[in-house]
C-alpha atoms as a PDB file:
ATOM      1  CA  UNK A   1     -10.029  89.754 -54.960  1.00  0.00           C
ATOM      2  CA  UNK A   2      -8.630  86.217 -54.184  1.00  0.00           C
ATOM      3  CA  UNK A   3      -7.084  84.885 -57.564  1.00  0.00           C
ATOM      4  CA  UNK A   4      -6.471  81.206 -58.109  1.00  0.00           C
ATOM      5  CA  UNK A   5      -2.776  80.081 -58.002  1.00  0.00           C
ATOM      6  CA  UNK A   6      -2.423  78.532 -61.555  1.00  0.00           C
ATOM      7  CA  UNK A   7      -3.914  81.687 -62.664  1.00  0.00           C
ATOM      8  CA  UNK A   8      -1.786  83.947 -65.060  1.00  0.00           C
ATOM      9  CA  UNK A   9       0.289  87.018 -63.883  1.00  0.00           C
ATOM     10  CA  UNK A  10      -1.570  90.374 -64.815  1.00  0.00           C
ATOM     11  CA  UNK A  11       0.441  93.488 -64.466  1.00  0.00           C
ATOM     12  CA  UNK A  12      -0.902  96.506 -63.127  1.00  0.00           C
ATOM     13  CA  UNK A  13      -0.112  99.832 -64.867  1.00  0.00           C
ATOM     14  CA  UNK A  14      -0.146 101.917 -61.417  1.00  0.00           C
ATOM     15  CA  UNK A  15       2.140  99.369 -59.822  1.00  0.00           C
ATOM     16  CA  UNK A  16       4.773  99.541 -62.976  1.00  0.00           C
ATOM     17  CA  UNK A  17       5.231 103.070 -62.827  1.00  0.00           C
ATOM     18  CA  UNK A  18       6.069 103.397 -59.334  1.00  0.00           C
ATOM     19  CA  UNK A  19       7.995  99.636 -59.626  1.00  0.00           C
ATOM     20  CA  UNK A  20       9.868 101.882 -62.157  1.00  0.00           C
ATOM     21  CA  UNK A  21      10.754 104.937 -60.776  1.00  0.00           C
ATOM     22  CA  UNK A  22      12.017 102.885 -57.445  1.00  0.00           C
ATOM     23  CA  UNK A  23      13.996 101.023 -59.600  1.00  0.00           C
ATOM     24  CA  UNK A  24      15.168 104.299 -60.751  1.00  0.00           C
ATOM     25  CA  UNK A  25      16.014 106.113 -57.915  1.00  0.00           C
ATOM     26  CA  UNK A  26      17.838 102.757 -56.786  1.00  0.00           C
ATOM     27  CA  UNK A  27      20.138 102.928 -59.783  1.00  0.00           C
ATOM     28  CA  UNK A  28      20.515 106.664 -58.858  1.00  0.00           C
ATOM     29  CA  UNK A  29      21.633 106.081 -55.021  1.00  0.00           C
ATOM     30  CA  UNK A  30      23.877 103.390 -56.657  1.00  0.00           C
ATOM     31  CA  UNK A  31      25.665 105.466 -59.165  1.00  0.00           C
ATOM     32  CA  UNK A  32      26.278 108.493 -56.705  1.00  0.00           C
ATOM     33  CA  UNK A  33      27.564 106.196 -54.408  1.00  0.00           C
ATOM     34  CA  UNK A  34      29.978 104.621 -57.179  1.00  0.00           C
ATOM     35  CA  UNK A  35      31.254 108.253 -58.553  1.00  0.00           C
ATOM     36  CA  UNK A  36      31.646 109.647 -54.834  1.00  0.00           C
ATOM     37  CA  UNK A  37      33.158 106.435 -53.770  1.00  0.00           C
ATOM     38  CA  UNK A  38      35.873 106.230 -55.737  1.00  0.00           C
ATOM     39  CA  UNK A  39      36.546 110.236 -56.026  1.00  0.00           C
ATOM     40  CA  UNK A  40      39.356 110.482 -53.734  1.00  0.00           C
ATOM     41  CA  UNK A  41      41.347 107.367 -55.039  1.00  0.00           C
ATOM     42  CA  UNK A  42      44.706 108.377 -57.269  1.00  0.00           C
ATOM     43  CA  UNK A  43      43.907 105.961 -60.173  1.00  0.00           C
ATOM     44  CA  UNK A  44      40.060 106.492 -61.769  1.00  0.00           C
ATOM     45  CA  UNK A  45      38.756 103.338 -62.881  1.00  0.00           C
ATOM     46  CA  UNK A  46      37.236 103.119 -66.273  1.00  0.00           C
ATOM     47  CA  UNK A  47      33.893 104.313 -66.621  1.00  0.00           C
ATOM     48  CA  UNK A  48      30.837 101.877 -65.559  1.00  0.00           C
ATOM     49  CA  UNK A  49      27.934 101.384 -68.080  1.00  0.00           C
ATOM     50  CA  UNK A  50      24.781 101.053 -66.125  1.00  0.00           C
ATOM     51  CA  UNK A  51      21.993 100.176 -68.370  1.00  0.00           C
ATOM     52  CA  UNK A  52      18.524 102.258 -66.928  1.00  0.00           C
ATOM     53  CA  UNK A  53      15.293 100.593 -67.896  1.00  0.00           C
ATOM     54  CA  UNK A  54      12.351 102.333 -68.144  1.00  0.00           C
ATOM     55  CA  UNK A  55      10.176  99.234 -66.774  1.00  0.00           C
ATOM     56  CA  UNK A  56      10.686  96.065 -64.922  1.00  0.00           C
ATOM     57  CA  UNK A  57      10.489  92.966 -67.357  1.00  0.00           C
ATOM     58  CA  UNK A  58       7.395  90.501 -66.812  1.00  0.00           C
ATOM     59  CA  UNK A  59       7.508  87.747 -65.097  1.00  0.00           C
ATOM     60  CA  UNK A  60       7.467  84.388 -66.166  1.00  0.00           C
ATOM     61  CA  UNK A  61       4.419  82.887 -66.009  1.00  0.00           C
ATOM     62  CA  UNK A  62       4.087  80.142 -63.762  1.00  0.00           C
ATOM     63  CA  UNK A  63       3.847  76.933 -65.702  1.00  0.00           C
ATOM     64  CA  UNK A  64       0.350  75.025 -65.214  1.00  0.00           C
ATOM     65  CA  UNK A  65       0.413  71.796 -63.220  1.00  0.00           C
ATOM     66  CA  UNK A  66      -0.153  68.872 -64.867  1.00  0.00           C
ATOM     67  CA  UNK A  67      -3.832  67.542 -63.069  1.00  0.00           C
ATOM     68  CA  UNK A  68      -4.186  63.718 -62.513  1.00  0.00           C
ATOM     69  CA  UNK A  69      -4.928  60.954 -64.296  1.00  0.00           C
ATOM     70  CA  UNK A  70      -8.665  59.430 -63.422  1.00  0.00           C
ATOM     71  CA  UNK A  71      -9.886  56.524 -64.346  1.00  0.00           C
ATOM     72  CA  UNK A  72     -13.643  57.303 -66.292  1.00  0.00           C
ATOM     73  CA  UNK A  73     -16.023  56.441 -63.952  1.00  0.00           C
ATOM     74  CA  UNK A  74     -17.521  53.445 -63.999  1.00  0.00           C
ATOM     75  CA  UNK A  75     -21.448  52.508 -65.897  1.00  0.00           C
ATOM     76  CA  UNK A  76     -24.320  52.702 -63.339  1.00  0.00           C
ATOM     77  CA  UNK A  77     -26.121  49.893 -63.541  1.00  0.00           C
ATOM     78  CA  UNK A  78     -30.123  50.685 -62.871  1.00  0.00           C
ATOM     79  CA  UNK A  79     -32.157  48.115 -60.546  1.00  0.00           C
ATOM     80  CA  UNK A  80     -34.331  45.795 -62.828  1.00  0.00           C
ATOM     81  CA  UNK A  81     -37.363  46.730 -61.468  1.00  0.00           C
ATOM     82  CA  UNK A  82     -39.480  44.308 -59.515  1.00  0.00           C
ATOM     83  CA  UNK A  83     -43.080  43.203 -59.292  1.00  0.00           C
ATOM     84  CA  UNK A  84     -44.291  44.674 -56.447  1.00  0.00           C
ATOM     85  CA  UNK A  85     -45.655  42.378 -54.185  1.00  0.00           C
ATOM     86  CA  UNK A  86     -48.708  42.854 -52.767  1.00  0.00           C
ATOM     87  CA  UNK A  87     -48.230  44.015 -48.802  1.00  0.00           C
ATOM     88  CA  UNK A  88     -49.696  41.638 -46.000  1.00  0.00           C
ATOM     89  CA  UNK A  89     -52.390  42.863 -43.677  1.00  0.00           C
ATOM     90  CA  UNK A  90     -50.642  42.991 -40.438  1.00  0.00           C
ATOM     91  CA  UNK A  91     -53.012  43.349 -37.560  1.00  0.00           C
ATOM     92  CA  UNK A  92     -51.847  45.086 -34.714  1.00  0.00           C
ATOM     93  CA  UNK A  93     -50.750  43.650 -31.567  1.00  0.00           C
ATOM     94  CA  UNK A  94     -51.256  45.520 -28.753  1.00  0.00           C
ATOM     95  CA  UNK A  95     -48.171  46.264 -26.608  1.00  0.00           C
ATOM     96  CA  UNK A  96     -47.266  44.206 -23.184  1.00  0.00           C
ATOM     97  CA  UNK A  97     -47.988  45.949 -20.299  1.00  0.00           C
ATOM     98  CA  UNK A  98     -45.210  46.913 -18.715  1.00  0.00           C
ATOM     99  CA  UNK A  99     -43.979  44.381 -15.918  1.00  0.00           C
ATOM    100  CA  UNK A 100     -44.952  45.604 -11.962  1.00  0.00           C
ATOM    101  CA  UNK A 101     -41.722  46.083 -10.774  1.00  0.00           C
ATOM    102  CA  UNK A 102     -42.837  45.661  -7.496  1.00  0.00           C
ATOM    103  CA  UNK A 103     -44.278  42.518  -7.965  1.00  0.00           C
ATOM    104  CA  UNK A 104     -41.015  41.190  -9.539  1.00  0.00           C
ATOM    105  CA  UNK A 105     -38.683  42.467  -6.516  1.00  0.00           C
ATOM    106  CA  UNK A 106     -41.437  40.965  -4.152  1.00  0.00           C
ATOM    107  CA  UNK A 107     -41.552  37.403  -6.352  1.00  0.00           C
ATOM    108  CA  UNK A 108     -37.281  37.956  -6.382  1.00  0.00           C
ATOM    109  CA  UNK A 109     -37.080  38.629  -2.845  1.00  0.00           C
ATOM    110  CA  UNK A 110     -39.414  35.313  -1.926  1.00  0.00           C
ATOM    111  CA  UNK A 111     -37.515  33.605  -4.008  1.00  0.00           C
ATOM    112  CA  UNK A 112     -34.200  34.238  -2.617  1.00  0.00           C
ATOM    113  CA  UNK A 113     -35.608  33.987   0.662  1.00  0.00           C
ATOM    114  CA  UNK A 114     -36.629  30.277   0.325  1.00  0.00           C
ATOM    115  CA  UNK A 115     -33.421  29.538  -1.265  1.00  0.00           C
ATOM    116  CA  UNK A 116     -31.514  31.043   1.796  1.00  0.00           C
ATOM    117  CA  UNK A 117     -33.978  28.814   3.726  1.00  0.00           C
ATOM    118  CA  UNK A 118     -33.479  25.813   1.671  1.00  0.00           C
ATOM    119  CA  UNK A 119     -29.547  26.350   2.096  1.00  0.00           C
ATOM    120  CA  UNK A 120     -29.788  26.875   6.171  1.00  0.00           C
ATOM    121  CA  UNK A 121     -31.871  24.034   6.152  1.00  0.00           C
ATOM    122  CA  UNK A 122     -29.517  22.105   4.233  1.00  0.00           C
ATOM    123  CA  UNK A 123     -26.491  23.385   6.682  1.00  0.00           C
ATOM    124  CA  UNK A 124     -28.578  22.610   9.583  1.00  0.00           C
ATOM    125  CA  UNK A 125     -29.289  19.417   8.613  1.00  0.00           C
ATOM    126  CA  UNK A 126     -25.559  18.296   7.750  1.00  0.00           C
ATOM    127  CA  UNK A 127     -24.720  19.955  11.207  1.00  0.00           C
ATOM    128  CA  UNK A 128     -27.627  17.821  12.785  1.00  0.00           C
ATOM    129  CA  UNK A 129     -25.955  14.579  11.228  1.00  0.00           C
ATOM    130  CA  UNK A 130     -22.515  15.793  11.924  1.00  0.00           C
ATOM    131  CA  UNK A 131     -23.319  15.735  15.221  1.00  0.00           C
ATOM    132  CA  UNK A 132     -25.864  12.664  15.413  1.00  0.00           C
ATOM    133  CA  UNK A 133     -22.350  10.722  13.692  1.00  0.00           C
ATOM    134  CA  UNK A 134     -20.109  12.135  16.207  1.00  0.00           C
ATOM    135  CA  UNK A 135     -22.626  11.434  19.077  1.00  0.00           C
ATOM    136  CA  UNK A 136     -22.651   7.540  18.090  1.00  0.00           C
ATOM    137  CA  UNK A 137     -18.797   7.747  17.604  1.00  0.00           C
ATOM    138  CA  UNK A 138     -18.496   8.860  21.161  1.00  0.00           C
ATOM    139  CA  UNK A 139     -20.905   6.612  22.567  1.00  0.00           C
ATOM    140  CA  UNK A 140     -19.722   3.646  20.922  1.00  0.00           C
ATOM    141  CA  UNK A 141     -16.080   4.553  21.919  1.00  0.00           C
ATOM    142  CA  UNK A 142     -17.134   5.036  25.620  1.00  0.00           C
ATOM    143  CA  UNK A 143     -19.252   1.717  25.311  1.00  0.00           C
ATOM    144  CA  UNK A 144     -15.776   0.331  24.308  1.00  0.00           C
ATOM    145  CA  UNK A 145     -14.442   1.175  26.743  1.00  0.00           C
ATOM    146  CA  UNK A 146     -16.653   0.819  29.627  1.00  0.00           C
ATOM    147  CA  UNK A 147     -16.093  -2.826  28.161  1.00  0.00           C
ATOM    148  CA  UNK A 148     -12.033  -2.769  28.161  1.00  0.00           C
ATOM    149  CA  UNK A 149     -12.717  -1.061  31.828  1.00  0.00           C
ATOM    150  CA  UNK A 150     -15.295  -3.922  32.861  1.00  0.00           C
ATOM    151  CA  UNK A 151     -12.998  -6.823  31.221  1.00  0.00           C
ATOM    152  CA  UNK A 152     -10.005  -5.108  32.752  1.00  0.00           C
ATOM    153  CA  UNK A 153     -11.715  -5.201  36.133  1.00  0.00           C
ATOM    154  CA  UNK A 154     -13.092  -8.579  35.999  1.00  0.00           C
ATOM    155  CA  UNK A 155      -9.150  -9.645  35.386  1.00  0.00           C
ATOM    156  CA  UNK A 156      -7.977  -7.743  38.014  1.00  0.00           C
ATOM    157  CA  UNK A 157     -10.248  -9.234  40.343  1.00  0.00           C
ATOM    158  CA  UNK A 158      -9.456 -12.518  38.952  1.00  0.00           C
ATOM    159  CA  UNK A 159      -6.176 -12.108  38.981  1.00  0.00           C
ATOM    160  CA  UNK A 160      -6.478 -10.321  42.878  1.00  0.00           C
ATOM    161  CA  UNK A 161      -8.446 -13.265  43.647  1.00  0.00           C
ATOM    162  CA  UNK A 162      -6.166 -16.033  42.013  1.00  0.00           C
ATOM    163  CA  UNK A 163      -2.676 -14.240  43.791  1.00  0.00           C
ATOM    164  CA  UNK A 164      -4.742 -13.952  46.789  1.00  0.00           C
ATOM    165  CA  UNK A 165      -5.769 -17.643  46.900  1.00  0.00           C
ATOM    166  CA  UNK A 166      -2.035 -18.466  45.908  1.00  0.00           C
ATOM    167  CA  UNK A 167      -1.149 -15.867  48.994  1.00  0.00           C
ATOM    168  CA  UNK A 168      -3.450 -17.906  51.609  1.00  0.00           C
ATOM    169  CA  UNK A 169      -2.382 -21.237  50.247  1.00  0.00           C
ATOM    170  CA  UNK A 170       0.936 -20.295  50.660  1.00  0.00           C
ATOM    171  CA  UNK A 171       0.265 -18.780  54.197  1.00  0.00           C
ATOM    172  CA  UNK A 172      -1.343 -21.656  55.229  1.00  0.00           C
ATOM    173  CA  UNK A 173       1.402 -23.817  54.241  1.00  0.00           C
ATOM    174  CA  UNK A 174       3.788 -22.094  55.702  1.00  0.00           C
ATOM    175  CA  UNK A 175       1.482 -21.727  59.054  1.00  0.00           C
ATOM    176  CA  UNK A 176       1.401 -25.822  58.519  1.00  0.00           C
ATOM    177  CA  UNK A 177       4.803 -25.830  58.139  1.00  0.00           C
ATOM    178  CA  UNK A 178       6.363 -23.307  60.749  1.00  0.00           C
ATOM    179  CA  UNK A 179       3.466 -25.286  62.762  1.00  0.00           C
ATOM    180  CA  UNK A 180       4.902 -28.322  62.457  1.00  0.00           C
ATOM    181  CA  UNK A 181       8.308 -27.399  62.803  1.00  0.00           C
ATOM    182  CA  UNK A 182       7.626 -25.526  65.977  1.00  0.00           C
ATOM    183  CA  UNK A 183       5.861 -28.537  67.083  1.00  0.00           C
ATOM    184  CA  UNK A 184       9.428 -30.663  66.363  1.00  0.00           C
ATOM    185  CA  UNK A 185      11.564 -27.522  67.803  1.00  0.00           C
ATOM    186  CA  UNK A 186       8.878 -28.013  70.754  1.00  0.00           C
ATOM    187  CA  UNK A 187       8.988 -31.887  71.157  1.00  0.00           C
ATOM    188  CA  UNK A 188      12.621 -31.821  70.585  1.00  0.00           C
ATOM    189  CA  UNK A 189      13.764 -28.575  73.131  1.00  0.00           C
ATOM    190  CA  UNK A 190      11.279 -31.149  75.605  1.00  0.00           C
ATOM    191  CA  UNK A 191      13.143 -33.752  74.926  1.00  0.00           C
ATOM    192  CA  UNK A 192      16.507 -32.016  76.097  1.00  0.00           C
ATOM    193  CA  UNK A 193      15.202 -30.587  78.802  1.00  0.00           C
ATOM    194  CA  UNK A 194      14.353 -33.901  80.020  1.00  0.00           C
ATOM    195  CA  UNK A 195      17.538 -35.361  79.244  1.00  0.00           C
ATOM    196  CA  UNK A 196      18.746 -32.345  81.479  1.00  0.00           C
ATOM    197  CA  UNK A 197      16.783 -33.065  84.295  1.00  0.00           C
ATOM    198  CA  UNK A 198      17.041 -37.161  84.102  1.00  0.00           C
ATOM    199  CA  UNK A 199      21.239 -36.052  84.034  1.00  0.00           C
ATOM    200  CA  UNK A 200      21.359 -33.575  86.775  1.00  0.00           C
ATOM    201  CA  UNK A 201      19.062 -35.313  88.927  1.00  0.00           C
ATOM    202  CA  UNK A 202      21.651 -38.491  88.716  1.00  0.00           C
ATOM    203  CA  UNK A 203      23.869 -36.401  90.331  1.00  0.00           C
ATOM    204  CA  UNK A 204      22.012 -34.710  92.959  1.00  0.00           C
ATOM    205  CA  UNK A 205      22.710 -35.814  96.372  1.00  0.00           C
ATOM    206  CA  UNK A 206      19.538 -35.076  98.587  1.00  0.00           C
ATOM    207  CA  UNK A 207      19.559 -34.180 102.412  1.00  0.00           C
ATOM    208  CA  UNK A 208      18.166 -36.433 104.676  1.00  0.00           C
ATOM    209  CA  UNK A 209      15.813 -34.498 106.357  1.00  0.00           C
ATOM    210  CA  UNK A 210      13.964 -33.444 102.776  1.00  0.00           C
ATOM    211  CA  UNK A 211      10.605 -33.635 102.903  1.00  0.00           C
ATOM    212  CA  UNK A 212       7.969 -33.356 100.177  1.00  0.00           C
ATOM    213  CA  UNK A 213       8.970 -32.618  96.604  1.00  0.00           C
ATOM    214  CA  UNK A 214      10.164 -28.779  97.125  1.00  0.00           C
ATOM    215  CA  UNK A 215      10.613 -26.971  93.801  1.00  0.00           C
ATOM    216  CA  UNK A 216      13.827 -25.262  93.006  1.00  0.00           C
ATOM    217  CA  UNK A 217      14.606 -22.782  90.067  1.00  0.00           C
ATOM    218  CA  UNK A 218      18.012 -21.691  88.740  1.00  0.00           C
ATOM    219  CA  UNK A 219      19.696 -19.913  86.061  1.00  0.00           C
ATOM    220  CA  UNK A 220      22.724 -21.764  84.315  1.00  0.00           C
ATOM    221  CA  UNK A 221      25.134 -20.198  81.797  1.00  0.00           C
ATOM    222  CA  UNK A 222      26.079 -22.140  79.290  1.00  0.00           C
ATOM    223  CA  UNK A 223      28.604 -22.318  76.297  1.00  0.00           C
ATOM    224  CA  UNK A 224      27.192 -23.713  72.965  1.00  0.00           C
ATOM    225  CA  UNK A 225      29.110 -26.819  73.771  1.00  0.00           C
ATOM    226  CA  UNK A 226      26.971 -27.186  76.385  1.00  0.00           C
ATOM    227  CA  UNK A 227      29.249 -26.711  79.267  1.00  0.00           C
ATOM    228  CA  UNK A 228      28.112 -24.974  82.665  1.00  0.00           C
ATOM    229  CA  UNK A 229      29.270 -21.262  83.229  1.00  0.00           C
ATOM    230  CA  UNK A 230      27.650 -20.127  85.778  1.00  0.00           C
ATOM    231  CA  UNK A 231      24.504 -21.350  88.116  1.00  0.00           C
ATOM    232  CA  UNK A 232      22.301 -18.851  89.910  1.00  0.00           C
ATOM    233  CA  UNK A 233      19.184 -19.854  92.011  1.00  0.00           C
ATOM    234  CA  UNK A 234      16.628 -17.627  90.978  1.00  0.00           C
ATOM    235  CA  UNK A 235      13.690 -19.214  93.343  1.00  0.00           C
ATOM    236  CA  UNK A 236      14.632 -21.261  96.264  1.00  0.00           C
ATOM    237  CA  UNK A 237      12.788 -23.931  98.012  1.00  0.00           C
ATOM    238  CA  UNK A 238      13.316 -22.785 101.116  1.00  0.00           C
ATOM    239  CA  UNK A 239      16.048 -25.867 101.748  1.00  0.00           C
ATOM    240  CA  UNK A 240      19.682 -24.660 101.442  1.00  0.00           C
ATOM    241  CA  UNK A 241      20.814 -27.765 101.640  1.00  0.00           C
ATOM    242  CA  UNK A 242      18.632 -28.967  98.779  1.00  0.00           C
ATOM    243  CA  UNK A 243      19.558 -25.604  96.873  1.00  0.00           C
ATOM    244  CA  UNK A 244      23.113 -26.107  97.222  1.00  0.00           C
ATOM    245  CA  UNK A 245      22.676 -29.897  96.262  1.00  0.00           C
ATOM    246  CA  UNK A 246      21.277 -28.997  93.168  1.00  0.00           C
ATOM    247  CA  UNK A 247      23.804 -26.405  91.626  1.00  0.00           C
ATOM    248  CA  UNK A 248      26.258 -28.659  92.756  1.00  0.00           C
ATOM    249  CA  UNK A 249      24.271 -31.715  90.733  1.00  0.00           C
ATOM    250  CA  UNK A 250      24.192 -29.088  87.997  1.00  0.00           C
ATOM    251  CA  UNK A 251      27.788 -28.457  87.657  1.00  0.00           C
ATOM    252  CA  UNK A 252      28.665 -32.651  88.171  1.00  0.00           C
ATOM    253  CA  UNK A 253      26.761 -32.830  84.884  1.00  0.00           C
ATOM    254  CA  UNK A 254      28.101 -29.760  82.913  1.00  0.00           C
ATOM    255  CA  UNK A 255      28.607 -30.568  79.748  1.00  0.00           C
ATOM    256  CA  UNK A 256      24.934 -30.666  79.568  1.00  0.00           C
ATOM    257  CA  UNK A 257      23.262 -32.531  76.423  1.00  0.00           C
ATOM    258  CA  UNK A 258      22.129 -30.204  74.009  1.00  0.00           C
ATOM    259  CA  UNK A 259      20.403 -30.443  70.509  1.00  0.00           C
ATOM    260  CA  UNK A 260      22.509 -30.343  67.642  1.00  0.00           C
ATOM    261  CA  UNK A 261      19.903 -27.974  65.380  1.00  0.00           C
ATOM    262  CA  UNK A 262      20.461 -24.655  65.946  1.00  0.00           C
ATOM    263  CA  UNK A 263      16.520 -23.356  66.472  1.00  0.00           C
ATOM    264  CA  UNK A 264      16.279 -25.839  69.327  1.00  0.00           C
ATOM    265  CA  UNK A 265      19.746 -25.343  71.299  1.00  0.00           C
ATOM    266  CA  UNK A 266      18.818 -21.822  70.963  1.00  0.00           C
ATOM    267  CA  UNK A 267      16.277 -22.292  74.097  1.00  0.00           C
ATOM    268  CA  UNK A 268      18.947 -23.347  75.921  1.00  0.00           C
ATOM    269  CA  UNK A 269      22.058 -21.225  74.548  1.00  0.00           C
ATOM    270  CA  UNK A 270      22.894 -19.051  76.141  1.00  0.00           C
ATOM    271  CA  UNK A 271      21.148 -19.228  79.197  1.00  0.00           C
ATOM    272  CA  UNK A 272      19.201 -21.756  80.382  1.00  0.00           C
ATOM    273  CA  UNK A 273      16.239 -21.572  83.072  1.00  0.00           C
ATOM    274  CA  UNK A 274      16.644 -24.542  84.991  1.00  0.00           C
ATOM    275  CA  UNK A 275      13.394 -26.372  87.248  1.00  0.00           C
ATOM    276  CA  UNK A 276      14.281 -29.010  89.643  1.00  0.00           C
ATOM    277  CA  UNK A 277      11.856 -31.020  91.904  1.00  0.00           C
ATOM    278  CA  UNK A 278      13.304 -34.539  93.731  1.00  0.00           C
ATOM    279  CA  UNK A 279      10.458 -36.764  92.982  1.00  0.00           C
ATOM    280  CA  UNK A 280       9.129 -35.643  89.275  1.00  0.00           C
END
């Protein structure tokens, strides 16, 4: 049996006698030992009073613990009781059916699908304009310049037309001009060779027996100063005598009169192709 700790110590008589004879034989053991200890030693010591008890003194007892202090519990106060009331007829509602889940995936599902459909449209339509904008940028830009090109050709041609124009005016003044100076190169290299002929045919000597107006041709050498290098009958008139007579005329007259500018003494310079006839 389980005994509570701050519950008194009880001896047992069966458990003091044998608590006392152990104790006992332990003072026994102890004394033997003592008197055959010290047997063999020279000097005995005095004698040892051992006191032998019959029983083992009681224990204290255990002093009780000291319980806490509580505080007294506090009054209950009891409900004032109340009027009952009386209770309000409630009539009973009858549950809502439960939703068809089907039908609220299927109404979900529409749903989603026409705002996916609303949102393409929406993309589509943004694309559509996107591209409508870009399409008229485009255009507008290649309107531009189709414009710059046509504007830029239109100068062009102007401008081909205008340094053509200036090009043929200027050709034809210089046409004019190259005209009219050949036309004073031409009247003035005439001139000189007339002077040439009126001088050399001074000094020609004709044979007597000359008949007709026989034509003569020669090539003369000449120096820009005009005087006569060399003479060389190229065609004769089939007259010696009036051959010789004429390079010999020709080199009575050297120098020959030549133009000063240098485009016309250049028809003479350096050689000079030389036509002789008596009576022209």
């Amino acid at each position: 049996m389980n005994l509570p700790e701050d519950a008194p110590f009880v001896s047992r008589p069966g458990s003091n006698l044998a608590a006392g004879a152990m104790a006992l034989g332990v003072h026994v053991l102890f004394l033997l030992l003592l008197v055959f200890g010290v047997s063999w030693q020279t000097q005995h010591p005095a004698p040892v009073m051992v006191d032998i008890w019959d029983a083992v003194p009681p224990l204290p007892s255990p002093k009780p613990r000291p319980q806490p202090k509580t505080d007294p519990p506090a009054p209950v106060k009891l409900p004032v009781p109340v009027k009952a009331e009386p209770v309000p007829v409630v009539k009973e509602v009858p549950p809502p059916k439960a939703p068809d889940i089907a039908l609220e995936q299927k109404k979900a599902d529409a749903e989603r699908v026409k705002k996916l459909k609303a949102l393409h449209e929406a993309e589509q339509k943004a694309r559509d304009e996107a591209a409508h904008t870009e399409a008229e940028a485009i255009k507008k830009k290649r309107e531009l310049l189709r414009k710059m090109d046509e504007e830029a050709l239109l100068q062009r041609i102007s401008d081909e037309d205008a340094a053509n124009e200036t090009r043929r005016l200027k050709q034809a003044e210089a046409k004019a001009a190259a005209s009219k100076r050949q036309s004073e190169l031409d009247k003035a290299v005439g001139q000189f060779r007339d002077k040439i002929s009126a001088t050399v045919r001074g000094n020609t000597r004709l044979p007597d027996n000359l008949k007709g107006n026989p034509e003569v041709r020669c090539s003369v050498r000449l120096l820009p100063t005009g005087e006569v290098l060399s003479i060389k009958v190229t065609q004769s008139s089939g007259n010696v005598a009036y051959d010789e007579a004429v390079v010999r005329a020709i080199e009575k007259s050297s120098p020959l009169p030549l133009p000063a500018e240098r485009d016309a003494r250049a028809e003479f310079v350096p050689e000079l192709s030389f036509v002789h006839r008596p009576k022209d």
